[in-house]
C-alpha atoms as a PDB file:
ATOM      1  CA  UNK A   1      -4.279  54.512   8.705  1.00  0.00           C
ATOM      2  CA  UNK A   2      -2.353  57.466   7.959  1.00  0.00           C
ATOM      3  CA  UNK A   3       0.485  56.451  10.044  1.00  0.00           C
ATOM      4  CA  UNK A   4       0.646  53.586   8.082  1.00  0.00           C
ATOM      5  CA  UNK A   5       0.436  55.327   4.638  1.00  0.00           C
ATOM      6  CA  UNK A   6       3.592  57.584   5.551  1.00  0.00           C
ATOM      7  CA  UNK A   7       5.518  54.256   5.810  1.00  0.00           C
ATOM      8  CA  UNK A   8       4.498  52.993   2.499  1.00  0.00           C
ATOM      9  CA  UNK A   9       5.392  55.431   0.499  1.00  0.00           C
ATOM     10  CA  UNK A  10       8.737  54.819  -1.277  1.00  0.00           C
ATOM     11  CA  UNK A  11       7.404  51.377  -2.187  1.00  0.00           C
ATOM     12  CA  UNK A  12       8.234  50.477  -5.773  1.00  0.00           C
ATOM     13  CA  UNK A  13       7.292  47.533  -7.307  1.00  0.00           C
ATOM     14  CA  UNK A  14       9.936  45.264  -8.380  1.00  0.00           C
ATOM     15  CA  UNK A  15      10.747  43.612 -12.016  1.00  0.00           C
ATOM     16  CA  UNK A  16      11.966  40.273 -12.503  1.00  0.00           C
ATOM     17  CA  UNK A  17      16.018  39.521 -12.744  1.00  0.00           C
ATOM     18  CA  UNK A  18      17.223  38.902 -16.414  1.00  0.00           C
ATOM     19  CA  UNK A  19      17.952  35.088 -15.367  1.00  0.00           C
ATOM     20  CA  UNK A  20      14.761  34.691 -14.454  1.00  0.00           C
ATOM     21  CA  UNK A  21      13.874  36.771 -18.088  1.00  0.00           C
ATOM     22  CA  UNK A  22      15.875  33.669 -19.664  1.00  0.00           C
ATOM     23  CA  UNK A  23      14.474  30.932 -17.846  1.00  0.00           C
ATOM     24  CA  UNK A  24      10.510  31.716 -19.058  1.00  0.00           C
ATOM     25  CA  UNK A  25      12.011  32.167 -22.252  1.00  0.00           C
ATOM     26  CA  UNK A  26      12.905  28.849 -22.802  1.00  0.00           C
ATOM     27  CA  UNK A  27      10.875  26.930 -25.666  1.00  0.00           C
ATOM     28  CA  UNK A  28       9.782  23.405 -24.606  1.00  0.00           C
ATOM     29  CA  UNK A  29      11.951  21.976 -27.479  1.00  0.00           C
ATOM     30  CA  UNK A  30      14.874  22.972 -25.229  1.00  0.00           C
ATOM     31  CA  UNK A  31      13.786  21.261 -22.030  1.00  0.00           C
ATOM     32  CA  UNK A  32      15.059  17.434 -21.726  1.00  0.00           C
ATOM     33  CA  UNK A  33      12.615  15.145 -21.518  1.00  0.00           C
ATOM     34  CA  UNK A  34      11.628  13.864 -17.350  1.00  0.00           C
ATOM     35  CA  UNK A  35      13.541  10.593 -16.782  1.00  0.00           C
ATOM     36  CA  UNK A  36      12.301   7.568 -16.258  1.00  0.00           C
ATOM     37  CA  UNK A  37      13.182   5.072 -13.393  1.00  0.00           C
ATOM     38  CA  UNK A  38      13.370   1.570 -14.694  1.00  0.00           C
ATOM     39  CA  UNK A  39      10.591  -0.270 -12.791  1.00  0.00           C
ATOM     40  CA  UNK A  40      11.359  -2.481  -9.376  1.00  0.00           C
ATOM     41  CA  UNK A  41      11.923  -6.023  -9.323  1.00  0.00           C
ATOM     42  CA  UNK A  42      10.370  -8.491  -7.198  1.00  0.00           C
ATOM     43  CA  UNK A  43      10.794 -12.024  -6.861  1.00  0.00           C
ATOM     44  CA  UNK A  44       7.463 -14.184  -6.386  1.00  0.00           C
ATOM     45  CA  UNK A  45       7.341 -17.409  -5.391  1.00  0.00           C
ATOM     46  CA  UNK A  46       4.125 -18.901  -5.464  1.00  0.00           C
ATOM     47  CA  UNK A  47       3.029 -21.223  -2.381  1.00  0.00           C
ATOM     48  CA  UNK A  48       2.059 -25.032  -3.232  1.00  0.00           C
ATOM     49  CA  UNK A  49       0.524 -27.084  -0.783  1.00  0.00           C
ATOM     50  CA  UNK A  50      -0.086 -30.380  -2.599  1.00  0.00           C
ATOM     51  CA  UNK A  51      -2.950 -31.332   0.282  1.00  0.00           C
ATOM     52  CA  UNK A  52      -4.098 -27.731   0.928  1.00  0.00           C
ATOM     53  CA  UNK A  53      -2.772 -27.841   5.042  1.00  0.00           C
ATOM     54  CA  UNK A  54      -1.652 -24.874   6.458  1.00  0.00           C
ATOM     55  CA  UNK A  55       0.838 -24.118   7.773  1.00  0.00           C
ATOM     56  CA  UNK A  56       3.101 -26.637   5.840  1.00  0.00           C
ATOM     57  CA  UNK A  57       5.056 -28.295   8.173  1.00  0.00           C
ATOM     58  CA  UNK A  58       6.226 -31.952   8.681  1.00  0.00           C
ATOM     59  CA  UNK A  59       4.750 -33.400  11.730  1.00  0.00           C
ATOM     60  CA  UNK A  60       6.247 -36.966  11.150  1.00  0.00           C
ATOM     61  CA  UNK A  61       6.338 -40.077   9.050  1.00  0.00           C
ATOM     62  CA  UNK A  62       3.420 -41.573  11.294  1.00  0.00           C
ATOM     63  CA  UNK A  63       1.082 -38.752  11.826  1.00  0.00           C
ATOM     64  CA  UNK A  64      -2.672 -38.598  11.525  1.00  0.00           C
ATOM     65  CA  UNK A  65      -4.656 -35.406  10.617  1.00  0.00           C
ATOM     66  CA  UNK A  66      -7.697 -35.261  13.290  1.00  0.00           C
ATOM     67  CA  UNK A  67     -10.638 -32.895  12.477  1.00  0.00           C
ATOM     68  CA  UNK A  68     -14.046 -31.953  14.077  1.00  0.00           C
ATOM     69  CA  UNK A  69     -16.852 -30.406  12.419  1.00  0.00           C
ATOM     70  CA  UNK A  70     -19.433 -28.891  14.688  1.00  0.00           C
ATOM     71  CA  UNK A  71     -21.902 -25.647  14.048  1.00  0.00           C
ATOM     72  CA  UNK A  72     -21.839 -22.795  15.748  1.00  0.00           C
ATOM     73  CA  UNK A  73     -23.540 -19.769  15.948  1.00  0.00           C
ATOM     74  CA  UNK A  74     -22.411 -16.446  13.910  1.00  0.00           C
ATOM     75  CA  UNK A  75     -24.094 -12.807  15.227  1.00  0.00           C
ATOM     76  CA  UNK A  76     -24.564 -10.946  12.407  1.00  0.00           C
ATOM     77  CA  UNK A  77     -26.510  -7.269  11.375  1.00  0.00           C
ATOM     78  CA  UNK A  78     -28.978  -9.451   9.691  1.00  0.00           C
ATOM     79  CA  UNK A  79     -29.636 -11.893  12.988  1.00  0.00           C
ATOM     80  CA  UNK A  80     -28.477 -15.113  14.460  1.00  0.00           C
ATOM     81  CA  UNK A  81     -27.129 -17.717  12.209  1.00  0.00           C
ATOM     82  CA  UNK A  82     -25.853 -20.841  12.088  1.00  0.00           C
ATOM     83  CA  UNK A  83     -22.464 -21.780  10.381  1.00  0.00           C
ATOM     84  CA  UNK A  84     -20.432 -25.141  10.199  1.00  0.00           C
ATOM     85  CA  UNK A  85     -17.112 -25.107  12.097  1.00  0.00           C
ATOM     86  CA  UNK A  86     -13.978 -27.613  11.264  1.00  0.00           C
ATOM     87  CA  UNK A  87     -10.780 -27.367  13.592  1.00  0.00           C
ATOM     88  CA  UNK A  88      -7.964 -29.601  12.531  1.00  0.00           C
ATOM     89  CA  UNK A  89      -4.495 -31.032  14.590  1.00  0.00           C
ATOM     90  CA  UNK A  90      -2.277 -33.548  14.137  1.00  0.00           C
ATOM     91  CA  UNK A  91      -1.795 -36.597  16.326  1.00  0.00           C
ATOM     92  CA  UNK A  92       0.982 -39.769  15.990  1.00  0.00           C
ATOM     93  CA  UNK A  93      -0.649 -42.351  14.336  1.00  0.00           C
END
């Protein structure tokens, strides 16, 4: 430790530059207010599907929407339930 102490001592402390002196000085009536970014623009388009199918495509002037409901069983925390099931195509008509 006293090799140490013969090292330190010239140390001085330091004071602060007179721009820095300035700077804290400055009242907050002087500062400009933050500025503001005007706020992003998005375009949204809402999705209509007149009959609810998805995805909306056009399968053809003739075509036939097929769908079978079945239940099936769902393992859930709670236990072993059963839930309905519906699975749709489309066929030519």
């Amino acid at each position: 430790m006293g090799l140490f102490s013969q090292f330190c001592v010239g140390a001085e402390a330091q004071t602060a530059g007179a721009g820095v002196r300035l700077a804290q000085a400055a009242s907050p009536d002087d500062v400009p207010p933050p500025r503001r970014r005007p706020p992003a623009r998005l375009r949204v388009t809402p999705y209509y599907a007149p009959d609810g199918v998805y995805p909306r495509y056009y399968p053809g002037p003739d075509a036939v929407r097929e769908c079978n409901a079945t239940y099936v069983q769902e393992y859930r925390p709670s236990g072993t339930v059963i839930v309905p099931h519906m699975s749709c195509y489309w066929r030519r008509g």
